[in-house]
C-alpha atoms as a PDB file:
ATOM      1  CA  UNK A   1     -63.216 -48.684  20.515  1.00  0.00           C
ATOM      2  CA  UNK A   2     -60.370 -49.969  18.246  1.00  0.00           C
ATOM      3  CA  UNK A   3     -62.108 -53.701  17.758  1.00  0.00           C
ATOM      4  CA  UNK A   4     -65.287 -51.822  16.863  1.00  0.00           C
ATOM      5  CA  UNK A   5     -66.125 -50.361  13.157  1.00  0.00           C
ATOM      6  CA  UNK A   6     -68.142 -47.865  12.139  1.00  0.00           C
ATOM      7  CA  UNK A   7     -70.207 -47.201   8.643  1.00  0.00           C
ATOM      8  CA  UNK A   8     -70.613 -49.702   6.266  1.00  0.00           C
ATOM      9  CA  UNK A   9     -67.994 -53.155   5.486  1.00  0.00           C
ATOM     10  CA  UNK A  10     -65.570 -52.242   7.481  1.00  0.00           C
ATOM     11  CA  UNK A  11     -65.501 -54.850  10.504  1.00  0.00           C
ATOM     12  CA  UNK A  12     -63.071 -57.526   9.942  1.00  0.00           C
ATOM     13  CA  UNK A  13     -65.468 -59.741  12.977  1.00  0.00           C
ATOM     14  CA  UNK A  14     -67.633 -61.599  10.706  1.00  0.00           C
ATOM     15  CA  UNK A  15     -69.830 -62.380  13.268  1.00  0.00           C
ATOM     16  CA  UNK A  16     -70.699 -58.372  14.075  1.00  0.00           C
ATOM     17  CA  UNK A  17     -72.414 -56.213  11.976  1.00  0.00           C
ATOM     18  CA  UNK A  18     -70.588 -52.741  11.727  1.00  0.00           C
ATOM     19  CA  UNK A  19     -71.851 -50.261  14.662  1.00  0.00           C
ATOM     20  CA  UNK A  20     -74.388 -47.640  12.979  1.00  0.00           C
ATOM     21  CA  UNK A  21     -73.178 -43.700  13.111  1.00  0.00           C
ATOM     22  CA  UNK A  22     -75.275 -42.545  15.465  1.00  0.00           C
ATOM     23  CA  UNK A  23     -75.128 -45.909  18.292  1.00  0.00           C
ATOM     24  CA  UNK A  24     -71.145 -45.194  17.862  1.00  0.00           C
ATOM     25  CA  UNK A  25     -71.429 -40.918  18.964  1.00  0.00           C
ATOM     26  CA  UNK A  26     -73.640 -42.293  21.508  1.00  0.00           C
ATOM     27  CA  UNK A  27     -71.242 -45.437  23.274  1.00  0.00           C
ATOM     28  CA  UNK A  28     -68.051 -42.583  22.561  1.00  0.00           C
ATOM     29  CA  UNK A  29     -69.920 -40.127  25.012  1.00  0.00           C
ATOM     30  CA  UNK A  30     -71.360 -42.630  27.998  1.00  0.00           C
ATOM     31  CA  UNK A  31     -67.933 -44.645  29.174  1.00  0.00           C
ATOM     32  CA  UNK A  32     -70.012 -47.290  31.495  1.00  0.00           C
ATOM     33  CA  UNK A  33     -72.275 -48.080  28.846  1.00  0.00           C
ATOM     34  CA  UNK A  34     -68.897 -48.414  26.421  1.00  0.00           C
ATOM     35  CA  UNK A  35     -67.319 -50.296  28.795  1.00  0.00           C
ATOM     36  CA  UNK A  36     -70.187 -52.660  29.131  1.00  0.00           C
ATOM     37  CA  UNK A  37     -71.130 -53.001  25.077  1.00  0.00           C
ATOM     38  CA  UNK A  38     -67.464 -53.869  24.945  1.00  0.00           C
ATOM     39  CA  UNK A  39     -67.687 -56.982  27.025  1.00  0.00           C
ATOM     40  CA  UNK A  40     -70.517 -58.645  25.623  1.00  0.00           C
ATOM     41  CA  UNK A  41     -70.083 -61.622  23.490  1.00  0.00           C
ATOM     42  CA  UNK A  42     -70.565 -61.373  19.261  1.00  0.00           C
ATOM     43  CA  UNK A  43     -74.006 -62.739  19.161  1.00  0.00           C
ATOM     44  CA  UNK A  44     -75.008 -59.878  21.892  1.00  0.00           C
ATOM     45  CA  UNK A  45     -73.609 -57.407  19.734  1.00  0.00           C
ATOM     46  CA  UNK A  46     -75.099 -58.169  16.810  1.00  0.00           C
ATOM     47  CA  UNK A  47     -78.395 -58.378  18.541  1.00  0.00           C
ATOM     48  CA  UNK A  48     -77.896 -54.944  20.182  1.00  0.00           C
ATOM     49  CA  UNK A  49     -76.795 -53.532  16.259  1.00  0.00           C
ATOM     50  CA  UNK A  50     -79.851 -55.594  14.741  1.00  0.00           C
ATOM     51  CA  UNK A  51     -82.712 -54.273  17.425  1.00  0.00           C
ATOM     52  CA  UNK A  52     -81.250 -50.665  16.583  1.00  0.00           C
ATOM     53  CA  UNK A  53     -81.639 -51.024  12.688  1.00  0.00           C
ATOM     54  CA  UNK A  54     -84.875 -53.155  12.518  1.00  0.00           C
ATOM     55  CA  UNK A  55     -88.084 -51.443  11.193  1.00  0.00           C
ATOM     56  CA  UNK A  56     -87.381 -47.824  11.771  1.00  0.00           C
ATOM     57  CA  UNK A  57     -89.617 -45.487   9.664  1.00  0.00           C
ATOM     58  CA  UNK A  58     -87.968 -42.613  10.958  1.00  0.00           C
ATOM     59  CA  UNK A  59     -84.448 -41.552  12.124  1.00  0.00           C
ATOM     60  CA  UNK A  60     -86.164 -40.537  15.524  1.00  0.00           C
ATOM     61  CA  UNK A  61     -87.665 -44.310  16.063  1.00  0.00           C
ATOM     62  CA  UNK A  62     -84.093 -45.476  15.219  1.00  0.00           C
ATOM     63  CA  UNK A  63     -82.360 -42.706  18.133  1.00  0.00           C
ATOM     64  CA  UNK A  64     -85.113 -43.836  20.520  1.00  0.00           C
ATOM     65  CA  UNK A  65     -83.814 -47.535  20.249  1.00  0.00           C
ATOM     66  CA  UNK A  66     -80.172 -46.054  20.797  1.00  0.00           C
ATOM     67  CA  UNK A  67     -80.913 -44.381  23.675  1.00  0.00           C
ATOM     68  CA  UNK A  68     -82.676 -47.787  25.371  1.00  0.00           C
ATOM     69  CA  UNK A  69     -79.326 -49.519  24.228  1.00  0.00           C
ATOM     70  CA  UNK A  70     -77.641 -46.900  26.341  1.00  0.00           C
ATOM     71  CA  UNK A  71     -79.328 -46.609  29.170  1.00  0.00           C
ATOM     72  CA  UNK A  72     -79.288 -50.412  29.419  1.00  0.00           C
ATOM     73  CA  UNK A  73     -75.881 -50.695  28.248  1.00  0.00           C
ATOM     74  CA  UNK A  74     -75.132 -48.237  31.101  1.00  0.00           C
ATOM     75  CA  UNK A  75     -77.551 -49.686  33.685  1.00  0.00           C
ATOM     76  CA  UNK A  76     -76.541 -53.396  32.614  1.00  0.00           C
ATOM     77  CA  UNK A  77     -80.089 -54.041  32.971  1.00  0.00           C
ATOM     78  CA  UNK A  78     -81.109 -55.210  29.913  1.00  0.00           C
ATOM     79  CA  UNK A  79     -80.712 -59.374  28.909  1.00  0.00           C
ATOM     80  CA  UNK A  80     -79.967 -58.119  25.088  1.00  0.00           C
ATOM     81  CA  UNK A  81     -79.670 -61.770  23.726  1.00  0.00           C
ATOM     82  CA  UNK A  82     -83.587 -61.492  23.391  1.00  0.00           C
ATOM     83  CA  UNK A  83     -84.336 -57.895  21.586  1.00  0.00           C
ATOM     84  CA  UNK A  84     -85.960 -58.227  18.242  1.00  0.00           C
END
């Protein structure tokens, strides 16, 4: 995951946000869905990063949205351009 940051203004990619903590542990432990993530274009990216941080109240809402990135990420069943 070398062309992928972490935390917070790190990414030299303008067009991707940084990857949040706990989406990161998550694509480091599951190799298909790694694999996957790391083929998709910017703007998929940044809608996969953007559906994971948008209105969370809770740290658990925000790992349930990680885990559906996963296991679509993994499945490569999921048409991510259109998660909002």
């Amino acid at each position: 995951m070398n062309d992928n940051y972490v935390g917070m203004g790190h990414n030299p990619n303008p067009n991707v946000p940084d990857l949040p903590e706990g989406f990161a542990m998550s694509l480091l432990q599951d190799s298909e869905a790694r694999a996957n993530y790391q083929n998709l274009s910017d703007i998929e990216k940044t809608n996969i990063i953007r559906y994971i941080q948008s209105n969370n109240l809770t740290g658990y809402e925000a790992k349930i949205k990680i885990d559906n990135a996963i296991k679509s990420l993994r499945n490569n069943s999921l048409d991510f351009t259109n998660l909002t």
